[in-house]
C-alpha atoms as a PDB file:
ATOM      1  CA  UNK A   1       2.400   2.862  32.325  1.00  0.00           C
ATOM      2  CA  UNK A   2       4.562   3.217  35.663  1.00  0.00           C
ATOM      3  CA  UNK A   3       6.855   6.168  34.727  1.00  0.00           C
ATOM      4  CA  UNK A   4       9.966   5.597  37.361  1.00  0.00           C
ATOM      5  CA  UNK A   5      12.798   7.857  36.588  1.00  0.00           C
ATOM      6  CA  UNK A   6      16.015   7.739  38.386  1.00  0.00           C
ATOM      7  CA  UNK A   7      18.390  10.649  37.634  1.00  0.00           C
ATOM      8  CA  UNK A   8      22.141  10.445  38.801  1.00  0.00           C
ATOM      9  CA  UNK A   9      23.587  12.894  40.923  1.00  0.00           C
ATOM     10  CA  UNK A  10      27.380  12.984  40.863  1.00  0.00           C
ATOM     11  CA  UNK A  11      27.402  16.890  41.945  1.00  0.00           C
ATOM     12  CA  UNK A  12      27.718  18.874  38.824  1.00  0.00           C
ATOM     13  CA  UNK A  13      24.093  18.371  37.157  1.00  0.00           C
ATOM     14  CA  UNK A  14      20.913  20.682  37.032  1.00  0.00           C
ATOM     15  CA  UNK A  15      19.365  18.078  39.532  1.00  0.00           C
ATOM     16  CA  UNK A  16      16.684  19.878  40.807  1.00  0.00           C
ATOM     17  CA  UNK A  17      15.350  21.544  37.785  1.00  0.00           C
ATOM     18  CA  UNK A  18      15.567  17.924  35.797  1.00  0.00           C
ATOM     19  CA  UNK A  19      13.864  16.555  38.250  1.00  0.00           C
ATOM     20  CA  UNK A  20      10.932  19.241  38.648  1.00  0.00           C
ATOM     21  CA  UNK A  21      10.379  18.848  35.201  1.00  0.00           C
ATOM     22  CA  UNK A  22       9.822  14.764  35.106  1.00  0.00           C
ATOM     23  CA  UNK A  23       7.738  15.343  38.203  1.00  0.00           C
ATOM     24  CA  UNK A  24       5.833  18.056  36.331  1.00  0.00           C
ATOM     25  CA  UNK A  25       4.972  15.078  33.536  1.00  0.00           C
ATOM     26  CA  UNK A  26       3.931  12.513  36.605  1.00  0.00           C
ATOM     27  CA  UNK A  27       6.950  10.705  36.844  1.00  0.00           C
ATOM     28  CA  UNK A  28       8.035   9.408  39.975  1.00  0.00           C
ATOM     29  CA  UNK A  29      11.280  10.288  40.640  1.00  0.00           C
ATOM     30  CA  UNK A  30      14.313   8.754  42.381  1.00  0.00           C
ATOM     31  CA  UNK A  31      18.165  10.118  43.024  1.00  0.00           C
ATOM     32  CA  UNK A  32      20.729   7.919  42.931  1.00  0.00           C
ATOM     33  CA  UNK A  33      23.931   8.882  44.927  1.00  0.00           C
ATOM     34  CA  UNK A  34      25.501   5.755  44.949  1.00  0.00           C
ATOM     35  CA  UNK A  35      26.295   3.299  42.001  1.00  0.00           C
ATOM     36  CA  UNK A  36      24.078   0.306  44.459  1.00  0.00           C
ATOM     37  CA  UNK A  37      20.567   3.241  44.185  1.00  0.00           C
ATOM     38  CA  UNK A  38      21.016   2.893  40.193  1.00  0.00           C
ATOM     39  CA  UNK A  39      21.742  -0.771  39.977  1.00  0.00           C
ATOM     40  CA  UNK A  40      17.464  -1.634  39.268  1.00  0.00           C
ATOM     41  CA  UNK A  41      16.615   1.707  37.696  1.00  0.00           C
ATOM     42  CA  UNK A  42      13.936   1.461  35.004  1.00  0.00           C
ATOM     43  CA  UNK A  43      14.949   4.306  33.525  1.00  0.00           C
ATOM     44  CA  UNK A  44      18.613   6.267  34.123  1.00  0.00           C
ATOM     45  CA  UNK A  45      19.014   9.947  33.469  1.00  0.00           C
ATOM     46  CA  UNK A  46      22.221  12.150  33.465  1.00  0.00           C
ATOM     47  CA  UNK A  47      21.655  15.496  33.800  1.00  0.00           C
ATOM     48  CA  UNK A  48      24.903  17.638  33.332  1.00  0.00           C
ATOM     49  CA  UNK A  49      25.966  21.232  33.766  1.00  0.00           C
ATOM     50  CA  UNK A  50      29.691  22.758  33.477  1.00  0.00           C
ATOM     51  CA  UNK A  51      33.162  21.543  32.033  1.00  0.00           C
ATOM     52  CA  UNK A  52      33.536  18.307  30.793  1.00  0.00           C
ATOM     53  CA  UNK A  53      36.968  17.114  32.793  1.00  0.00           C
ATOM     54  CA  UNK A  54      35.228  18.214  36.310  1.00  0.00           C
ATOM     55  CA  UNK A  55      32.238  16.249  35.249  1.00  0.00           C
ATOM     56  CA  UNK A  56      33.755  12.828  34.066  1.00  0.00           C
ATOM     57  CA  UNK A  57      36.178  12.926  36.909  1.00  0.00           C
ATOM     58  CA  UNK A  58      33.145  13.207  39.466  1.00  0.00           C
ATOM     59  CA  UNK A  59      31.690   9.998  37.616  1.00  0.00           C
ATOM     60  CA  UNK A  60      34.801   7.899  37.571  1.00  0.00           C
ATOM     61  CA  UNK A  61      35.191   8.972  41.252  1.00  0.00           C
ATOM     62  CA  UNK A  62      31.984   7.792  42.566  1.00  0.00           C
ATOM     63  CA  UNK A  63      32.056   4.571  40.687  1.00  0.00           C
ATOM     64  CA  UNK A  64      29.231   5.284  38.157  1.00  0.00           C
ATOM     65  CA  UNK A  65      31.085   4.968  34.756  1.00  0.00           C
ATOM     66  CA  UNK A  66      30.350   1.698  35.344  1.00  0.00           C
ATOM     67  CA  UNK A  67      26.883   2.070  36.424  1.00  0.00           C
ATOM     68  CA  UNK A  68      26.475   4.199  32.890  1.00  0.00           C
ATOM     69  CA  UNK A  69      28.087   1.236  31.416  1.00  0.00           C
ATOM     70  CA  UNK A  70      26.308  -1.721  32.647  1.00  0.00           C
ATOM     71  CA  UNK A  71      22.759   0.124  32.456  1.00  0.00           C
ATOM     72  CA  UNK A  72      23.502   0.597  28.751  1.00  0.00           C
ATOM     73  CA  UNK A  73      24.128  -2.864  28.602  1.00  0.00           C
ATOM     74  CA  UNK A  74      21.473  -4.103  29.628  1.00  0.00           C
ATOM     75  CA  UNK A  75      18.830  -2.184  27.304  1.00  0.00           C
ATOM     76  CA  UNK A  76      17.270  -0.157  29.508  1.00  0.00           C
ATOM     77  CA  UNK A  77      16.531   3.614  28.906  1.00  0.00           C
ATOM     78  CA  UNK A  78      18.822   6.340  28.493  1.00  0.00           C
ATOM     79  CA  UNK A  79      18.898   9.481  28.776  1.00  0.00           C
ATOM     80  CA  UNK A  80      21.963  12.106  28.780  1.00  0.00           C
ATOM     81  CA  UNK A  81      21.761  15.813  28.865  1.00  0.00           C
ATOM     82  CA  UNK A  82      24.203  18.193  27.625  1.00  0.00           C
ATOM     83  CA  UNK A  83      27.491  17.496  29.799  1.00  0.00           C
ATOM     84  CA  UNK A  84      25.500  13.886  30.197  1.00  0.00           C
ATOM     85  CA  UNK A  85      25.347  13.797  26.468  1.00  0.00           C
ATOM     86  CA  UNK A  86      29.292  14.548  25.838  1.00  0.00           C
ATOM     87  CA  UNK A  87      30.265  12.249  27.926  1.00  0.00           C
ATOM     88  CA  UNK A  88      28.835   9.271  25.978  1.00  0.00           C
ATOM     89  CA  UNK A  89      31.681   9.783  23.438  1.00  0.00           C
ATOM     90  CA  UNK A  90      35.554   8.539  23.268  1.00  0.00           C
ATOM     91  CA  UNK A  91      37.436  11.664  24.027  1.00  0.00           C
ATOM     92  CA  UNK A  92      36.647  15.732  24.800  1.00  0.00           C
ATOM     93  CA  UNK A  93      38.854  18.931  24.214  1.00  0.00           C
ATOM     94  CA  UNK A  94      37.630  21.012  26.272  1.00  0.00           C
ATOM     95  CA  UNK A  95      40.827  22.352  28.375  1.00  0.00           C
ATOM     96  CA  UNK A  96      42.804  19.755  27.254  1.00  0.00           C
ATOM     97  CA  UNK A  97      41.881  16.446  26.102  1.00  0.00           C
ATOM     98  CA  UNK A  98      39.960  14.158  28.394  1.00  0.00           C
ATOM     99  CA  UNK A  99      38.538  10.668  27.930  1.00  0.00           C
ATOM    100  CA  UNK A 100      35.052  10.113  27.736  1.00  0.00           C
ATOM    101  CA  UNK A 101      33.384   6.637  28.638  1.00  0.00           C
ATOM    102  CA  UNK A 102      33.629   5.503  25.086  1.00  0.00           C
ATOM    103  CA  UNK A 103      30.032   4.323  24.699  1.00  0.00           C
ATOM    104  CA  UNK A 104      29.512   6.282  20.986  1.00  0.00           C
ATOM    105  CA  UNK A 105      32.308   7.187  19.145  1.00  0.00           C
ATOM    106  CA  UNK A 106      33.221  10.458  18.563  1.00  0.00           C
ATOM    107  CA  UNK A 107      34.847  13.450  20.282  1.00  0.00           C
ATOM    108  CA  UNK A 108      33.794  16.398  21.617  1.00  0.00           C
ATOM    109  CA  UNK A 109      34.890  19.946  19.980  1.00  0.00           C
ATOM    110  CA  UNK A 110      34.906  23.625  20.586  1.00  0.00           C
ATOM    111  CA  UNK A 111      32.160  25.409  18.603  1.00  0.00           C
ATOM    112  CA  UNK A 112      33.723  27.656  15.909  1.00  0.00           C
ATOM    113  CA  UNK A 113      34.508  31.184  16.961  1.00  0.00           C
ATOM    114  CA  UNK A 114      33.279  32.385  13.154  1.00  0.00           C
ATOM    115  CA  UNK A 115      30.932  31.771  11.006  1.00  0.00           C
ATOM    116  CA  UNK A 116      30.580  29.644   7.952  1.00  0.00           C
ATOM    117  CA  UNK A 117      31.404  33.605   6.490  1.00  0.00           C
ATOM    118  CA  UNK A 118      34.458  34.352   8.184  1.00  0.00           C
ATOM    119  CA  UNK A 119      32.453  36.695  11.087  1.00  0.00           C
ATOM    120  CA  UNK A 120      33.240  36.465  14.521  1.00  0.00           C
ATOM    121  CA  UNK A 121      30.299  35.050  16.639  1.00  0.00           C
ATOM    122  CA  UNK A 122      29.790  34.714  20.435  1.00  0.00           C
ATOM    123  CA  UNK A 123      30.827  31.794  22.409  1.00  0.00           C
ATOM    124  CA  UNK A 124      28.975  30.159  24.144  1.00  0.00           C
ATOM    125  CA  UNK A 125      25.911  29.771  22.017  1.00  0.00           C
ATOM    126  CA  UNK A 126      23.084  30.718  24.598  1.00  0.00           C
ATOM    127  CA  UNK A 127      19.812  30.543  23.314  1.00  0.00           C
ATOM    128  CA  UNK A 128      16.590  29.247  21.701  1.00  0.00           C
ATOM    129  CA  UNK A 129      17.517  27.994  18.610  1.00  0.00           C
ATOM    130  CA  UNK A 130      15.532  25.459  16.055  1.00  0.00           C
ATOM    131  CA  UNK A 131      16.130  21.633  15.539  1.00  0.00           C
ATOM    132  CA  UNK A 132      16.328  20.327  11.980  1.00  0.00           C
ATOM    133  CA  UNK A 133      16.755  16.712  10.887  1.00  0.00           C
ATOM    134  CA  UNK A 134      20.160  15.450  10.071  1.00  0.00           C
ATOM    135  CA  UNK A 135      20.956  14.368   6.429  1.00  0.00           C
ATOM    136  CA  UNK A 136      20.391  10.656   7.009  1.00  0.00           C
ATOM    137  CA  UNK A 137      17.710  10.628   9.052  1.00  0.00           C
ATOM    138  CA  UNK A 138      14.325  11.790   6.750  1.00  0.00           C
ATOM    139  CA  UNK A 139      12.034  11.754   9.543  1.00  0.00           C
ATOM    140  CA  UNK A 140      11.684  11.889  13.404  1.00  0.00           C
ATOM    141  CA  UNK A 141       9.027   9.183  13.695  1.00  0.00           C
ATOM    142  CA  UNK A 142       9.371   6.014  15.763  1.00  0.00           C
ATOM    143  CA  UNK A 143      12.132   8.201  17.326  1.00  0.00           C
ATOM    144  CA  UNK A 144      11.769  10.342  20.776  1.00  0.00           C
ATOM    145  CA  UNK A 145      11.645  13.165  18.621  1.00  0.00           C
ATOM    146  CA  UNK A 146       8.217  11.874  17.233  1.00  0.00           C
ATOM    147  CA  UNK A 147       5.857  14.685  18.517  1.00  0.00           C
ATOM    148  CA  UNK A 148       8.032  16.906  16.416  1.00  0.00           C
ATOM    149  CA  UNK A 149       7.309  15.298  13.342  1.00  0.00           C
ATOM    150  CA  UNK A 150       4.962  17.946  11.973  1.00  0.00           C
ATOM    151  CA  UNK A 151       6.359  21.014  13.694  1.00  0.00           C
ATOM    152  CA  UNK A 152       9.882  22.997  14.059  1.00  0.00           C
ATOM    153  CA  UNK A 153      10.813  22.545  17.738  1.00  0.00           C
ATOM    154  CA  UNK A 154      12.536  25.475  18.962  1.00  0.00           C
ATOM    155  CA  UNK A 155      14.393  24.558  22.407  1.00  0.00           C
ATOM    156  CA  UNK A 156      17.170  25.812  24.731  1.00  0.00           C
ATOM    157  CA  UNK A 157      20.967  25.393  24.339  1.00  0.00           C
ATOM    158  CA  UNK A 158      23.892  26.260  26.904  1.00  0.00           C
ATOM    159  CA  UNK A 159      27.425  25.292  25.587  1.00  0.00           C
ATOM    160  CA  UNK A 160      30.329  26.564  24.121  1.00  0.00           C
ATOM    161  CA  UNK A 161      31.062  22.509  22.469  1.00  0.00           C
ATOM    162  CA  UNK A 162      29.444  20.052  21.085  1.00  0.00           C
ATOM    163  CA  UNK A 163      29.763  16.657  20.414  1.00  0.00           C
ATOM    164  CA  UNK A 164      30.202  15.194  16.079  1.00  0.00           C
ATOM    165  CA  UNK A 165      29.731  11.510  16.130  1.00  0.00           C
ATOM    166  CA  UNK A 166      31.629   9.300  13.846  1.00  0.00           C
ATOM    167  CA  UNK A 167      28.721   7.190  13.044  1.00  0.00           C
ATOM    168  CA  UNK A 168      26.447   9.622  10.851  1.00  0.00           C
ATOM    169  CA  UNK A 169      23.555   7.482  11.749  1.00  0.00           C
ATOM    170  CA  UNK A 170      23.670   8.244  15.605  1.00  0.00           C
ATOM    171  CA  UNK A 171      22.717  12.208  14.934  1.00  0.00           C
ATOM    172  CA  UNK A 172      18.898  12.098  15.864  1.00  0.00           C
ATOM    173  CA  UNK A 173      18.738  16.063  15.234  1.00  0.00           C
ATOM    174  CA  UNK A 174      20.937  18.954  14.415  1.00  0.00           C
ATOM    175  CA  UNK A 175      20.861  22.937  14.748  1.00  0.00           C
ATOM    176  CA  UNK A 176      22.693  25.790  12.976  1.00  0.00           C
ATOM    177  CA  UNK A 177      24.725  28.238  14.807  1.00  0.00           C
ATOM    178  CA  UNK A 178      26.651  30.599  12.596  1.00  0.00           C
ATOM    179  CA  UNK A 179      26.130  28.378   9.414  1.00  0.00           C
ATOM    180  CA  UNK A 180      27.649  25.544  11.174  1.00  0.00           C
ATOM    181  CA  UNK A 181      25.849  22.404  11.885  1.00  0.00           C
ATOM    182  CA  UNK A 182      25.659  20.945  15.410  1.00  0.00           C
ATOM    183  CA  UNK A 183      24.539  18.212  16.492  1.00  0.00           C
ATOM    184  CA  UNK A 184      21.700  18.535  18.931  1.00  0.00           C
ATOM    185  CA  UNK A 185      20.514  14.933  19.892  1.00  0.00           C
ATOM    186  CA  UNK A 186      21.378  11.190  19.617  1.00  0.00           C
ATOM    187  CA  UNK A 187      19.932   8.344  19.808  1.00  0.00           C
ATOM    188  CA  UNK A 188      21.121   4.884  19.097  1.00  0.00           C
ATOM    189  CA  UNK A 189      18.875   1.784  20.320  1.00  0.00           C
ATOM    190  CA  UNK A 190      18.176   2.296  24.198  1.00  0.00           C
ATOM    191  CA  UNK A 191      20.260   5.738  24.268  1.00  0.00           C
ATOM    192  CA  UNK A 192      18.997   9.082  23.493  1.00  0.00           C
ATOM    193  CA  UNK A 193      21.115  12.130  24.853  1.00  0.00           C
ATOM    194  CA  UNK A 194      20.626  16.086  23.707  1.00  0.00           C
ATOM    195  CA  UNK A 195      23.002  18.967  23.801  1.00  0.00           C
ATOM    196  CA  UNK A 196      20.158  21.242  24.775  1.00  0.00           C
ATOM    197  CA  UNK A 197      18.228  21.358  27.998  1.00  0.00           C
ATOM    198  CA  UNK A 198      14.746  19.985  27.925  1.00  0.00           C
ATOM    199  CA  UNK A 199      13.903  21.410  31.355  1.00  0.00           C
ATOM    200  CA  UNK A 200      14.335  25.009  29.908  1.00  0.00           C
ATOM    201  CA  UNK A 201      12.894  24.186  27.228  1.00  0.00           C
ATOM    202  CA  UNK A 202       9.225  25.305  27.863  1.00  0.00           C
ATOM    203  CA  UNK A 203       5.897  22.433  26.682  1.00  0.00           C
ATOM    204  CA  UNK A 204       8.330  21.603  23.915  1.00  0.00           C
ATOM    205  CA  UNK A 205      10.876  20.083  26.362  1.00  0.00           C
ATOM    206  CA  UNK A 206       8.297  19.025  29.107  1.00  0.00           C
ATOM    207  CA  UNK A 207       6.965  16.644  25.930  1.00  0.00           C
ATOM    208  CA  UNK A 208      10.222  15.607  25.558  1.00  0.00           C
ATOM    209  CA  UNK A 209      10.767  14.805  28.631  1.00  0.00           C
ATOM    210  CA  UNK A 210       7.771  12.864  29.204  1.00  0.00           C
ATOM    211  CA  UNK A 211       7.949  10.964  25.809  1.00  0.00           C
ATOM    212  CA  UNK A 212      11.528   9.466  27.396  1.00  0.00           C
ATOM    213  CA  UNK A 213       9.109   8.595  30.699  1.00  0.00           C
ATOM    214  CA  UNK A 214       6.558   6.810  28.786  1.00  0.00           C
ATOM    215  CA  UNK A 215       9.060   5.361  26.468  1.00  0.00           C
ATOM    216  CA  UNK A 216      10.165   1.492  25.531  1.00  0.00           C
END
């Protein structure tokens, strides 16, 4: 199968490392820095690194909310990660509230300063950390998360919030930070976004990575 990625650059993602890593799996990669060099992507990717009001205001200014839109739309793949994830969603808090591109609903919230036992904890949560199944989903299979049926991924997060769906069934996978669930990944027909980062995510992510490539 042709894997032909093309990730969006609108200036604040981890471009180059994102794209290392789908070249890495033998996908052909392509940047789109216009909305026209996304407009007959096979697949769209976008990458995302820093706050979430720079971010969506880079996207709205170079036209591509509707390129995000419209790509959606049309059934194609998607992928969103971490900043490219929480922007999916209606509305963010992060200094201040901002509006998202309203594709899943939800909002995006500050990760608790303390624990589920009243503890102070550090913020931003940096670090490997494990992803378990969410309550309504029983298993990853048929999912992108299928070649972690049988094992208990450990991958790499980088954010001090995280996005909580209103539609339980969009969590693909969770993690646990202080006692407090988070949710790690969607997915909801032709989208699949993660909190996390897959490129820094050692073979774990790099399967990841090229399950999206090979995928639909």
């Amino acid at each position: 199968m042709s894997k032909k990625i093309t990730l969006l650059d609108y200036g604040m993602g981890n471009l180059l490392n994102v794209a290392r890593a789908f070249e890495h799996v033998g996908a052909e990669v392509k940047i789109a820095e216009t909305p026209q060099d996304a407009v007959n992507a096979d697949r769209l990717v976008v990458p995302g690194v820093g706050a979430f009001k720079d971010s969506i205001a880079e996207v709205r200014r170079r036209g591509f909310d509707d390129v995000i839109r419209q790509f959606i739309s049309t059934e194609r793949p998607f992928f969103g990660i971490c900043v490219g994830m929480q922007m999916l969603f209606d509305v963010s808090e992060e200094f201040g509230t901002h509006k998202g591109l309203g594709i899943l609903p939800g909002k995006v919230e500050k990760i608790p300063e303390k624990t589920t036992d009243g503890y102070s904890q550090k913020i931003p949560h940096i670090g490997w950390n494990s992803l378990i199944k969410p309550d309504l989903i029983p298993s990853w299979r048929g999912t992108l998360l299928d070649r972690y049926e049988v094992e208990h991924p450990s991958v790499y997060f980088v954010h001090s919030f995280s996005a909580v769906p209103t539609i339980p069934s969009d969590r693909l996978a969770d993690c646990v930070y202080g006692g407090h669930r988070i949710c790690a990944a969607v997915q909801r027909n032709n989208i699949v976004a993660v909190q996390f980062h897959p490129e820094r995510s050692g073979n774990l992510g790099l399967e990841l990575i090229d399950s999206f490539a090979r995928s639909f």
